[in-house]
C-alpha atoms as a PDB file:
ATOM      1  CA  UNK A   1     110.157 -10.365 -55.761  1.00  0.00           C
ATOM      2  CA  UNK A   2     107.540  -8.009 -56.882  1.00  0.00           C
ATOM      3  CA  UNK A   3     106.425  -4.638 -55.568  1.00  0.00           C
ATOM      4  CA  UNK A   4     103.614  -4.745 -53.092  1.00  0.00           C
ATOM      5  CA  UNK A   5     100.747  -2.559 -54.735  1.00  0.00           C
ATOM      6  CA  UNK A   6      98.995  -0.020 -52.429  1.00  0.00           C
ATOM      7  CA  UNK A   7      95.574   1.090 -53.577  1.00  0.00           C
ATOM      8  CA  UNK A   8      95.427   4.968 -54.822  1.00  0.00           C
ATOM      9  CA  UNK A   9      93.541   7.250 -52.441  1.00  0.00           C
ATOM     10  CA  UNK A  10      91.321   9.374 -53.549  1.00  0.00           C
ATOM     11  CA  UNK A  11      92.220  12.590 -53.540  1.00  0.00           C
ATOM     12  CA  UNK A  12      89.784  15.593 -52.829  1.00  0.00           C
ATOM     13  CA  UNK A  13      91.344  18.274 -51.843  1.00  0.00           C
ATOM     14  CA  UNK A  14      91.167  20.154 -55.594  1.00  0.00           C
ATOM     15  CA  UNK A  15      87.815  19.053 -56.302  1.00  0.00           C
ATOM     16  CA  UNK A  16      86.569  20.225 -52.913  1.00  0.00           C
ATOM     17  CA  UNK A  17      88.106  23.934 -53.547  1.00  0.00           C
ATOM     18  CA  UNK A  18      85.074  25.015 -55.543  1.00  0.00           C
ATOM     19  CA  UNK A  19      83.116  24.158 -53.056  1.00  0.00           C
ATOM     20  CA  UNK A  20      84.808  25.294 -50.154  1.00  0.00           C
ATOM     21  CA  UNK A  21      84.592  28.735 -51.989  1.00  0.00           C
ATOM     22  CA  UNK A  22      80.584  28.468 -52.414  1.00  0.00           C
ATOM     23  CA  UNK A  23      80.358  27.373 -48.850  1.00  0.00           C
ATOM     24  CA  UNK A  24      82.742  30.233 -47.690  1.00  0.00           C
ATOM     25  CA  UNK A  25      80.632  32.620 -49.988  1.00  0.00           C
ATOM     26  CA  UNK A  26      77.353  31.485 -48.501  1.00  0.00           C
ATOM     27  CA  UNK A  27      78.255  31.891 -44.730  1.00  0.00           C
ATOM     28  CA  UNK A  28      79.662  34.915 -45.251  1.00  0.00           C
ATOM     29  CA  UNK A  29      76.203  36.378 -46.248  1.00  0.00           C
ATOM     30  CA  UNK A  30      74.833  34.248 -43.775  1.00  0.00           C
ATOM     31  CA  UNK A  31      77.254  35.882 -40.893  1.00  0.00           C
ATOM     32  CA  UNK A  32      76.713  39.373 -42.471  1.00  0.00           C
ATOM     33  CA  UNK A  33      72.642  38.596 -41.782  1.00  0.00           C
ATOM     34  CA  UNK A  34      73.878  37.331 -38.308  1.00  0.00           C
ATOM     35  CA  UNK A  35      75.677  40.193 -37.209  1.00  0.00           C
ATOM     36  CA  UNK A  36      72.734  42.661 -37.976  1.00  0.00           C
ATOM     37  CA  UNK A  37      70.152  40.705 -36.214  1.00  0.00           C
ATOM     38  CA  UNK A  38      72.581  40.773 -33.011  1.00  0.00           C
ATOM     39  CA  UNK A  39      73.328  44.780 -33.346  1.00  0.00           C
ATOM     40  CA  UNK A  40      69.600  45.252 -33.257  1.00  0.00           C
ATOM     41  CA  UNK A  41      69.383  42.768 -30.212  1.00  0.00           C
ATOM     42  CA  UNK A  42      72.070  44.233 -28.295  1.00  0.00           C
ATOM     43  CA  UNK A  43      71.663  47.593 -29.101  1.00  0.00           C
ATOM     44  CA  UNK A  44      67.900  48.693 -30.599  1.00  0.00           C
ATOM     45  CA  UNK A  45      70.387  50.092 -33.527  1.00  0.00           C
ATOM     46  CA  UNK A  46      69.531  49.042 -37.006  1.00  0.00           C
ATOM     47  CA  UNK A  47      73.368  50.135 -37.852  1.00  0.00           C
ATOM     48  CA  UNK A  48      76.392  48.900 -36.150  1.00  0.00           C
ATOM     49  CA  UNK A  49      78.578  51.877 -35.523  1.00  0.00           C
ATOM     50  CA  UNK A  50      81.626  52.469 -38.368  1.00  0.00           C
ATOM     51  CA  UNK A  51      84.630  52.454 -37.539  1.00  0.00           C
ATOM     52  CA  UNK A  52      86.089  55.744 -38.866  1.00  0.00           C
ATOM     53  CA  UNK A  53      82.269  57.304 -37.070  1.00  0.00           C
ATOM     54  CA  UNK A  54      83.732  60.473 -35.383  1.00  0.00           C
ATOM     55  CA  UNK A  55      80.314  60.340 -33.089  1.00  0.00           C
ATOM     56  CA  UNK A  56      81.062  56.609 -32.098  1.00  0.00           C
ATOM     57  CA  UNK A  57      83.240  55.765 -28.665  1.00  0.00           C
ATOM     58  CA  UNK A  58      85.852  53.511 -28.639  1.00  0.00           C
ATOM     59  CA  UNK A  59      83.913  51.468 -26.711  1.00  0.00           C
ATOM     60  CA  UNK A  60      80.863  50.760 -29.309  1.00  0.00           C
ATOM     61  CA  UNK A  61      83.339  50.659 -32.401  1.00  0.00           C
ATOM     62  CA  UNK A  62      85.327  47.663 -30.505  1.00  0.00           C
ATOM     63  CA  UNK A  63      82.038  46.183 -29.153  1.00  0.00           C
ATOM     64  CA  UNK A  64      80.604  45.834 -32.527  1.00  0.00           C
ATOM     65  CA  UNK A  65      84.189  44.477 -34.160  1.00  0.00           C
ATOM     66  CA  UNK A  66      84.184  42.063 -31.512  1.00  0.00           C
ATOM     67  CA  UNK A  67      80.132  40.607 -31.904  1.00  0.00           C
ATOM     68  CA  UNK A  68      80.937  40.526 -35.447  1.00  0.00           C
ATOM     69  CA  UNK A  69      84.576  38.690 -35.347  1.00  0.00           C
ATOM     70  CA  UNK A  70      83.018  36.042 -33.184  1.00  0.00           C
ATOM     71  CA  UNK A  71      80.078  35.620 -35.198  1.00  0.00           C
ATOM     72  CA  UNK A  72      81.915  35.829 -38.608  1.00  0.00           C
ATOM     73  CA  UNK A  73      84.199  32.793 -36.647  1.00  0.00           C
ATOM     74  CA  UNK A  74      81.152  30.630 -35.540  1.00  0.00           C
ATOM     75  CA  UNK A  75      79.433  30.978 -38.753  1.00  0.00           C
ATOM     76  CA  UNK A  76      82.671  30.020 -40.768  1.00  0.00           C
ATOM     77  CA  UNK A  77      83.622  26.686 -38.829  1.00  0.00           C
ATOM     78  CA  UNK A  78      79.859  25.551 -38.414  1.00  0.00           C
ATOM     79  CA  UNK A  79      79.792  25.977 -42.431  1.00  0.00           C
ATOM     80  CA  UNK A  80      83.160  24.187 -43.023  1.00  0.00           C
ATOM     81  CA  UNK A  81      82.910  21.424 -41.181  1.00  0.00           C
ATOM     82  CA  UNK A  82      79.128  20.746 -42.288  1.00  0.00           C
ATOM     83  CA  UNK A  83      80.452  21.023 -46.061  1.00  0.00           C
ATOM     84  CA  UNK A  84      83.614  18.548 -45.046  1.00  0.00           C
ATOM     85  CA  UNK A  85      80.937  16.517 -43.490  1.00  0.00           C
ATOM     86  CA  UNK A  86      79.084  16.340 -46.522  1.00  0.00           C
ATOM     87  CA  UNK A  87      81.658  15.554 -48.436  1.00  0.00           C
ATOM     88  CA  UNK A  88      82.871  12.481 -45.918  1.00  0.00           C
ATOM     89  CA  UNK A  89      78.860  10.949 -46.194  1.00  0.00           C
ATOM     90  CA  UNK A  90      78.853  11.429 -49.755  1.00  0.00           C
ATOM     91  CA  UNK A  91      82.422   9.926 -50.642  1.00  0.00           C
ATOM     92  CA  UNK A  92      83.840   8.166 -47.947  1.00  0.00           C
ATOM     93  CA  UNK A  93      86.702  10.580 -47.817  1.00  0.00           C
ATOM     94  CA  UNK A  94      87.616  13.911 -45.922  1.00  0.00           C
ATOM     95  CA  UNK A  95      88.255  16.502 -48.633  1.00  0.00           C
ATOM     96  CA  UNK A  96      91.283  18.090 -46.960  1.00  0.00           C
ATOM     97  CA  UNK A  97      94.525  16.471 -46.288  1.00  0.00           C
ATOM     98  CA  UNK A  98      94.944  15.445 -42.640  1.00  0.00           C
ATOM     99  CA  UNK A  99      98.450  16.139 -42.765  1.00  0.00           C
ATOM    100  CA  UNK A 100      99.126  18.948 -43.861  1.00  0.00           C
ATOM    101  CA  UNK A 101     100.999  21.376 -41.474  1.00  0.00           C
ATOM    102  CA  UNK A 102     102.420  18.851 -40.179  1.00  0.00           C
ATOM    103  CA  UNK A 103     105.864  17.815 -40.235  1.00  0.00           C
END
């Protein structure tokens, strides 16, 4: 009896960490630009208060972390899964392993 062959997948996840870095690079800037744009929205400020600011509240230091977590989160998941997206169109295969943490 011989062996029943199964076709190699491609593998992407390597080749896709350049990538991933670029991307992560890119909305990083992109979520830095974000965050500004809503501080002067929200607030008329052009600088969003620092955190060790001994004339800033505890209420406008955790207002500002808190705009710029959630914008820093939107920005990073709309730019990963448009790059895995990408990827998918481009080669027919999602560049990160669908199992993994998983047991």
């Amino acid at each position: 009896m011989t062996k029943k062959h199964r076709p190699m997948k491609l593998k992407l996840p390597l080749a896709y960490k350049p990538l991933g870095l670029a991307l992560g690079w890119g909305g990083g800037a992109l979520s830095a630009l974000a965050f500004r744009k809503a501080w002067r929205a929200l607030r008329h400020e052009d600088d969003a208060p620092d955190p060790l600011d001994r004339d800033r509240g505890w209420g406008e230091i955790l207002l500002a972390a808190a705009v710029q977590g959630a914008i820093f989160a939107v920005v990073r998941s709309a730019v990963d899964r448009t790059g895995a997206k990408a990827v998918e169109r481009s080669t027919g295969i999602w560049p990160v392993d669908d199992r993994r943490g998983r047991d």
